[in-house]
N, C-alpha and C. Protein backbone atom coordinates (compact mmCIF):
# COMPACT_ATOMS: atom_id res chain seq x y z
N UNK A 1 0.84 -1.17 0.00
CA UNK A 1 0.00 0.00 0.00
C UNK A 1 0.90 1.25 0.00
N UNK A 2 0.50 1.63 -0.88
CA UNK A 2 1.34 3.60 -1.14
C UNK A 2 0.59 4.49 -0.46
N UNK A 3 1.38 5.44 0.20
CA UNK A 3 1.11 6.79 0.59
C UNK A 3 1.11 7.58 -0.27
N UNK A 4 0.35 8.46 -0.22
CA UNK A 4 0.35 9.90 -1.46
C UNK A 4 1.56 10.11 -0.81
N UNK A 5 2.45 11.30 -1.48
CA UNK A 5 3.55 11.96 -0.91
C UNK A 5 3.15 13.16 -0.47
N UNK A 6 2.28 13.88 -0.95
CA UNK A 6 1.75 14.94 -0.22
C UNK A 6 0.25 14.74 0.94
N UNK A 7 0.02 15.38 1.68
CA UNK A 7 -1.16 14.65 2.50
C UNK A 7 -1.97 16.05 2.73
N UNK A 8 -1.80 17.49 2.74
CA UNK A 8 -2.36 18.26 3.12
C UNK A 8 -1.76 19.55 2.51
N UNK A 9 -2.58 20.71 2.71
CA UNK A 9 -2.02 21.83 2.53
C UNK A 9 -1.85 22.82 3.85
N UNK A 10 -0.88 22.74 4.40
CA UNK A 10 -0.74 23.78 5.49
C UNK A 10 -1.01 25.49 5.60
N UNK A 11 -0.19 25.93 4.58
CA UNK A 11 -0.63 27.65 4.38
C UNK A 11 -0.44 28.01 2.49
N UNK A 12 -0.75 29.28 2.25
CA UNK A 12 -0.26 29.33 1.24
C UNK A 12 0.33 31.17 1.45
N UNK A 13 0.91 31.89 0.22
CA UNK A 13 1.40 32.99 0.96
C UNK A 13 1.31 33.63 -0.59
N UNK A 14 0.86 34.92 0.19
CA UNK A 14 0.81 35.96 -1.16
C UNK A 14 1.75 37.30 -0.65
N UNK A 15 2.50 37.78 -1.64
CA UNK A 15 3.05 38.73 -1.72
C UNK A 15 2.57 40.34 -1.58
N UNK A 16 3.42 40.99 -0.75
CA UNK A 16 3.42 42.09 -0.61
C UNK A 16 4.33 43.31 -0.62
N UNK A 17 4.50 44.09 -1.34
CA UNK A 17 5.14 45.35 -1.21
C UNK A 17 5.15 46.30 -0.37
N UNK A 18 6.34 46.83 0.48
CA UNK A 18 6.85 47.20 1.68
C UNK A 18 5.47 48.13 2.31
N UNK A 19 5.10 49.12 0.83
CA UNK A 19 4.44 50.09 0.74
C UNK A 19 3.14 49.96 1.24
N UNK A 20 2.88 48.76 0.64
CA UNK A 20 1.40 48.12 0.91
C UNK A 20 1.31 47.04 1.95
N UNK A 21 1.98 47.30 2.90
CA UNK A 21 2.11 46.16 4.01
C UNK A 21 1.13 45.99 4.84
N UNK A 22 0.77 47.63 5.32
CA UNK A 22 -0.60 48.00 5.99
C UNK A 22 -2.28 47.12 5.41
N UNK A 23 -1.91 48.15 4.22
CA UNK A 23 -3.28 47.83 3.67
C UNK A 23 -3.80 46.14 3.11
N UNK A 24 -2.36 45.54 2.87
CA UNK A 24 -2.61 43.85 2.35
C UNK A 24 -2.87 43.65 4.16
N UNK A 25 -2.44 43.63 5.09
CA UNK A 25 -2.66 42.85 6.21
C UNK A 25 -4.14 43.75 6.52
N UNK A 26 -4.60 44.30 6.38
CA UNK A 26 -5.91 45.09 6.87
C UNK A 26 -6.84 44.43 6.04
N UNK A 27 -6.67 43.84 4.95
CA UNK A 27 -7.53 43.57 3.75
C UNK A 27 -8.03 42.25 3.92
N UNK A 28 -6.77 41.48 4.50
CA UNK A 28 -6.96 39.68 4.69
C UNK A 28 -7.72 39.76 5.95
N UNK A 29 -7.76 40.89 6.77
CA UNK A 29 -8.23 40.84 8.40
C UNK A 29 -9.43 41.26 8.55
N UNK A 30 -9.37 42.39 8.06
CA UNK A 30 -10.92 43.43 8.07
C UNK A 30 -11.83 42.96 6.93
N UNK A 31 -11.38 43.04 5.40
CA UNK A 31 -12.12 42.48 4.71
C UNK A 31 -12.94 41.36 4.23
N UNK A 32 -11.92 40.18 4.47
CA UNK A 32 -12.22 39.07 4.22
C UNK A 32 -12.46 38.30 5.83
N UNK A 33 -11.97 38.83 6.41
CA UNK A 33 -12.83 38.71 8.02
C UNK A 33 -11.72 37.07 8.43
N UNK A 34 -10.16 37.20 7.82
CA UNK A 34 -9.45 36.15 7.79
C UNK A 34 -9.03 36.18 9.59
N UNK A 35 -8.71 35.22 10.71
CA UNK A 35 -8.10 35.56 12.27
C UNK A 35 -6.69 36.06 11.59
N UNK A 36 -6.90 36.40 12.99
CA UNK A 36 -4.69 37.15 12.51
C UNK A 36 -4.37 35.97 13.51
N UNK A 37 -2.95 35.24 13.51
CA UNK A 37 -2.26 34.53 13.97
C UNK A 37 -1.28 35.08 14.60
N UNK A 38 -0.49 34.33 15.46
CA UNK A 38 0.94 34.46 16.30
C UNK A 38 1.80 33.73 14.82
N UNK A 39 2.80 34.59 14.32
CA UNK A 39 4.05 33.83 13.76
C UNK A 39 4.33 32.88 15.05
N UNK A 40 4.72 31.84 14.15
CA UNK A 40 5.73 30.78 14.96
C UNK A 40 7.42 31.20 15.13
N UNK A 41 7.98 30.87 15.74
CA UNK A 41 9.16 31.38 16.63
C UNK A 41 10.16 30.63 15.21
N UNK A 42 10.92 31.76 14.37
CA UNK A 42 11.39 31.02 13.91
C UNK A 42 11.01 31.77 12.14
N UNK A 43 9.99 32.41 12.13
CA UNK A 43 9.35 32.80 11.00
C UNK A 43 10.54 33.99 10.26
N UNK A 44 10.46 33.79 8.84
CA UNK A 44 11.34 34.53 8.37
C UNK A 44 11.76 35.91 8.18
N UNK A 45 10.21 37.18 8.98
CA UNK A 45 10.57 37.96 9.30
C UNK A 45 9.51 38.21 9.99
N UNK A 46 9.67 39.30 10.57
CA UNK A 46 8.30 40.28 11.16
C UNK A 46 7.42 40.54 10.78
N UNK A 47 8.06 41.07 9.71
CA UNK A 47 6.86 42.13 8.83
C UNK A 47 5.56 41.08 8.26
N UNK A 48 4.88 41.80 8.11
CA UNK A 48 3.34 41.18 6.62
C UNK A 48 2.47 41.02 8.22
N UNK A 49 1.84 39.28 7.65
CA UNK A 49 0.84 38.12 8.84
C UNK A 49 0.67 37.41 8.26
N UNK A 50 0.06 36.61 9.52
CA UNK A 50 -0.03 35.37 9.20
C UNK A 50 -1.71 35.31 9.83
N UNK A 51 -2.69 34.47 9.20
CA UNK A 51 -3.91 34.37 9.19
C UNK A 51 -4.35 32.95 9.36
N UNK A 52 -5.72 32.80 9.67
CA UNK A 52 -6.23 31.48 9.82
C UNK A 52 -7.60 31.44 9.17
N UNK A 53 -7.76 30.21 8.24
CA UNK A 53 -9.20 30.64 7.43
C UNK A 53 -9.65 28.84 7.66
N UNK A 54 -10.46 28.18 8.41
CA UNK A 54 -10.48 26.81 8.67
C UNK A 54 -9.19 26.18 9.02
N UNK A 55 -9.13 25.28 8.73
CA UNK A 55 -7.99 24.57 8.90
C UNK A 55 -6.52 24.96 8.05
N UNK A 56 -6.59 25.88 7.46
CA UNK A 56 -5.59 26.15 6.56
C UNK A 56 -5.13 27.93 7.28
N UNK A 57 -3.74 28.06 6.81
CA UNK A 57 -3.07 29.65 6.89
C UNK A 57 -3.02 30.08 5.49
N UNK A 58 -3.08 31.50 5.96
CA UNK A 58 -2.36 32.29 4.59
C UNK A 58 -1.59 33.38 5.38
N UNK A 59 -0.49 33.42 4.57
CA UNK A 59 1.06 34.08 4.92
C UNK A 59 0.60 35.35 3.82
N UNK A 60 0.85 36.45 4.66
CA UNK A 60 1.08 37.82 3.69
C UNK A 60 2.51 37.79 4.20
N UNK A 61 3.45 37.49 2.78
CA UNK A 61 4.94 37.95 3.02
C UNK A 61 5.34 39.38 2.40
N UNK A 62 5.80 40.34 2.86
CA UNK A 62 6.69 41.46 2.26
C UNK A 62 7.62 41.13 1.42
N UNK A 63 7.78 41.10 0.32
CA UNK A 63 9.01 41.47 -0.83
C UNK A 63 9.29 42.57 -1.00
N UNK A 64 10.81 42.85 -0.24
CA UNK A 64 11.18 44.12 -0.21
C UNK A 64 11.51 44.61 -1.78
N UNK A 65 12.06 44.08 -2.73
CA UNK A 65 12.60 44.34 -4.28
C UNK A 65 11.57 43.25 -4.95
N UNK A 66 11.35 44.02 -6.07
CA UNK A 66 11.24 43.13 -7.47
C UNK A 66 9.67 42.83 -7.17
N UNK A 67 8.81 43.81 -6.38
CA UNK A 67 7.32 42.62 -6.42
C UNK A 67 6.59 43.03 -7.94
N UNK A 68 6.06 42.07 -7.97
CA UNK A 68 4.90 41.64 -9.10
C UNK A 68 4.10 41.30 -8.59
N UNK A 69 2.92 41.42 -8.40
CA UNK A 69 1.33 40.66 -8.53
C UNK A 69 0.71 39.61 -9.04
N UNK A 70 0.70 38.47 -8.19
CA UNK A 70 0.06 37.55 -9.02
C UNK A 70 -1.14 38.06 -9.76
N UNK A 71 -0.78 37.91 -11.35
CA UNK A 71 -1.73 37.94 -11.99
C UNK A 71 -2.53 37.15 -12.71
N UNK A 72 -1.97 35.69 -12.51
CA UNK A 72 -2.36 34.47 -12.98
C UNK A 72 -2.66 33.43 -11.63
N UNK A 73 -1.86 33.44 -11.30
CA UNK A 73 -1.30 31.89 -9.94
C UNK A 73 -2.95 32.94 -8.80
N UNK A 74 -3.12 32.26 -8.17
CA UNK A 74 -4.20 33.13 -7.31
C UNK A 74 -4.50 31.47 -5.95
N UNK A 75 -5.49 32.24 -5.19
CA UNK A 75 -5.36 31.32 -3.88
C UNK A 75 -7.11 31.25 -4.40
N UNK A 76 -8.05 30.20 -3.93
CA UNK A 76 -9.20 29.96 -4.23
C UNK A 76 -9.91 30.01 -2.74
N UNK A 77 -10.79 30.55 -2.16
CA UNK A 77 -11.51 30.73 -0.92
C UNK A 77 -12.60 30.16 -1.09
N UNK A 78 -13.09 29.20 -0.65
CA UNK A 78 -14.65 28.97 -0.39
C UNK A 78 -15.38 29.36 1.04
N UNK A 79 -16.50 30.14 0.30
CA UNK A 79 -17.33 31.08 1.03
C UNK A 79 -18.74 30.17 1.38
N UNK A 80 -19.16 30.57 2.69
CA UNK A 80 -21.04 30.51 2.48
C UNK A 80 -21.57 31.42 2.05
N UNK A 81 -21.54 32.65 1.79
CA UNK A 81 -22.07 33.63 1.16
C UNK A 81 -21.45 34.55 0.16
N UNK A 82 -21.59 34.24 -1.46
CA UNK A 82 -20.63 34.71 -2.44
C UNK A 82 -21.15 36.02 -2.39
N UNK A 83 -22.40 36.45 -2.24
CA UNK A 83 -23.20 37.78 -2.61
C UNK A 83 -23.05 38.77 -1.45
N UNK A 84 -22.98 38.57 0.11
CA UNK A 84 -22.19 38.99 0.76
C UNK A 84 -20.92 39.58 0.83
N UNK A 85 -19.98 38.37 0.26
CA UNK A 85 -18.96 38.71 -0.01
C UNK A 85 -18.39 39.34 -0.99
N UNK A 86 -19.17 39.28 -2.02
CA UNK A 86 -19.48 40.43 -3.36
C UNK A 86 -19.37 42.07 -2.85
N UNK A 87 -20.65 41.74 -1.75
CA UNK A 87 -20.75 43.57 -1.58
C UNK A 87 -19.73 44.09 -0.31
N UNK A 88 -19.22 43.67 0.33
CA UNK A 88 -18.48 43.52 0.97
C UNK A 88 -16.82 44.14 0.54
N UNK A 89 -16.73 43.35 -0.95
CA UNK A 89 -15.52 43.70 -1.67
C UNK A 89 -15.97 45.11 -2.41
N UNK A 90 -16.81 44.95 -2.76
CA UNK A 90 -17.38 46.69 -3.66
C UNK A 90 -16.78 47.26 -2.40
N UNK A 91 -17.63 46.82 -1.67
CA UNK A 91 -17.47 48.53 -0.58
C UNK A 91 -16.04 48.86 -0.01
N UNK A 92 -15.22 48.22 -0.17
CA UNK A 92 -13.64 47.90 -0.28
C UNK A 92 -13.29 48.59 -1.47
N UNK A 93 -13.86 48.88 -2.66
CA UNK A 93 -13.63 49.40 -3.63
C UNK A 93 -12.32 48.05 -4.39
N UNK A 94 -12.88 46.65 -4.32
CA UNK A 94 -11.73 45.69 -4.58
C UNK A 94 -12.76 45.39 -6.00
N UNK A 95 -12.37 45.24 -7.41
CA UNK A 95 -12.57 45.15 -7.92
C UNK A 95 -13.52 43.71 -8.37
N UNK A 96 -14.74 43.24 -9.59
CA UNK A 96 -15.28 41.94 -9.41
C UNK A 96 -15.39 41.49 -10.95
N UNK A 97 -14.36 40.61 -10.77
CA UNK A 97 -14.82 39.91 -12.36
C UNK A 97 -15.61 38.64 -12.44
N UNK A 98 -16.25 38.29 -13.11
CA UNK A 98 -16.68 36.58 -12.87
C UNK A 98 -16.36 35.65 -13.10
N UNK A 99 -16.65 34.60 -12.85
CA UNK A 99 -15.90 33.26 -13.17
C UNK A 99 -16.38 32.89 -14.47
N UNK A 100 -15.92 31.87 -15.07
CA UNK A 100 -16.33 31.37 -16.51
C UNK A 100 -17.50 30.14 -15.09
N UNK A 101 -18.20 29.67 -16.12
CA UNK A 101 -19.35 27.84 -15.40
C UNK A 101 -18.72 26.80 -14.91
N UNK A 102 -18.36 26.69 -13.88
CA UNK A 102 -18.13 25.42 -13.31
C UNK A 102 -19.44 24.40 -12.64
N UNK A 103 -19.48 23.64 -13.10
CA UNK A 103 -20.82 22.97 -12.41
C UNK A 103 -21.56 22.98 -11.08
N UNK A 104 -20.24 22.41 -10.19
CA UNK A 104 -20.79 22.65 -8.68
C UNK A 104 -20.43 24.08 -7.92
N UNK A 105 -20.09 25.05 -8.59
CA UNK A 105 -19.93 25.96 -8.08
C UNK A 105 -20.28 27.46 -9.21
N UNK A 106 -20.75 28.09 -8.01
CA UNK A 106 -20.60 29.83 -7.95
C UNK A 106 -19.30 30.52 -7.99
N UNK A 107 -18.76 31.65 -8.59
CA UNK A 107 -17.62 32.02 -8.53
C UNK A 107 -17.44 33.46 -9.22
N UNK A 108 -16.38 34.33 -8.39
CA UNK A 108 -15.81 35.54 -9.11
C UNK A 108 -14.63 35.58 -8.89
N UNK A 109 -13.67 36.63 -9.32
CA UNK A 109 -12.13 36.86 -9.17
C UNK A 109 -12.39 38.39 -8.83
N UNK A 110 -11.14 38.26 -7.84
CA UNK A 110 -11.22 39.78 -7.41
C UNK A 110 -9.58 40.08 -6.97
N UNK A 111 -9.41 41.07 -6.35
CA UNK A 111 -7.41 40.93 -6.14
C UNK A 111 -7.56 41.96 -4.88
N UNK A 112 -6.51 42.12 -3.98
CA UNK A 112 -6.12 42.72 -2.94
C UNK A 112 -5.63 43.63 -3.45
N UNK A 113 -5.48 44.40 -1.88
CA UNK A 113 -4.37 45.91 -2.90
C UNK A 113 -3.22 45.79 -3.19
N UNK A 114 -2.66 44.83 -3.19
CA UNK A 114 -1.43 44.31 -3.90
C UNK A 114 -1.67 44.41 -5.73
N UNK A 115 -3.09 43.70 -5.95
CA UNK A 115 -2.83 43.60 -6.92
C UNK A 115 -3.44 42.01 -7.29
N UNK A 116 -3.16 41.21 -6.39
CA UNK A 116 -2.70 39.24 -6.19
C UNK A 116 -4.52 39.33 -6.62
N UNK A 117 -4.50 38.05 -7.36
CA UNK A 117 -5.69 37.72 -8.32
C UNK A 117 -6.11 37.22 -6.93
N UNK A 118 -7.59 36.93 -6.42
CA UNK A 118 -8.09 36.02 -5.77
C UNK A 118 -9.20 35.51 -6.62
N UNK A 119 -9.20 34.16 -6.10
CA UNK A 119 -11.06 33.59 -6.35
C UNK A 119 -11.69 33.48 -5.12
N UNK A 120 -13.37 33.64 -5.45
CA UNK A 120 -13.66 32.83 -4.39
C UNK A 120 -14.80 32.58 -5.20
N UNK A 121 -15.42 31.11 -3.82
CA UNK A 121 -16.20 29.96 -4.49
C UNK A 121 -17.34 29.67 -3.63
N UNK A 122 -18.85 29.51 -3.63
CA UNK A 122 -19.42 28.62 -3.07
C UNK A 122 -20.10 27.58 -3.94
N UNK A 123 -20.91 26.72 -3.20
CA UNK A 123 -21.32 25.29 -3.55
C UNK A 123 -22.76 25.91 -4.11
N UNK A 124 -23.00 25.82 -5.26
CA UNK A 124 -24.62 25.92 -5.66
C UNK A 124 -25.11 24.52 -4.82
């Protein structure tokens, strides 16, 4: 009997610019209503956060040089309330595109003030 080699996803981490350090950690906290976390002892810097959304983290890291915006690669959120969370992002002034049809799901793309593509998803 084989083990998968991977078994879970622990965190995932989106980028941030020095400039926008404030407003990406205010955005994952206030907006999207993500917990703020304790870094673990050991974490590679101070700056950004670290968040808790179910069982999974998301890392806002600072890139001091060279940031870009994910404009493709993006993190996928599943929501209970997409239309909530719709007006929620307006009033954020965070921009709303829609998803193309996926069967079991509802969906739009939207991005932080970074820039970083997000999705999010619920279950029709």
């Amino acid at each position: 009997m084989s083990r998968e080699p991977v078994s879970a996803i622990n965190h995932v981490q989106v980028a941030a610019p020095p400039e926008l350090e404030a407003a990406a950690v205010a955005f994952y906290r206030d907006v999207l209503g993500l917990r703020p976390i304790p870094k673990t002892e050991g974490a590679d810097s101070p700056r950004g956060g670290w968040f808790s959304a179910g069982n999974i983290e998301l890392h806002v890291g600072i890139q001091e040089k060279g940031f870009s915006p994910a404009a493709k690669a993006h993190v996928a959120f599943m929501v209970p309330d997409l239309e909530a969370l719709k007006s929620r992002l307006e009033k954020a002034g965070r921009p709303i595109r829609p998803g193309g049809e996926m069967p079991a799901y509802r969906r739009f793309f939207s991005e932080d003030p970074c820039g970083n593509r997000l999705e999010f998803m619920q279950k029709k």
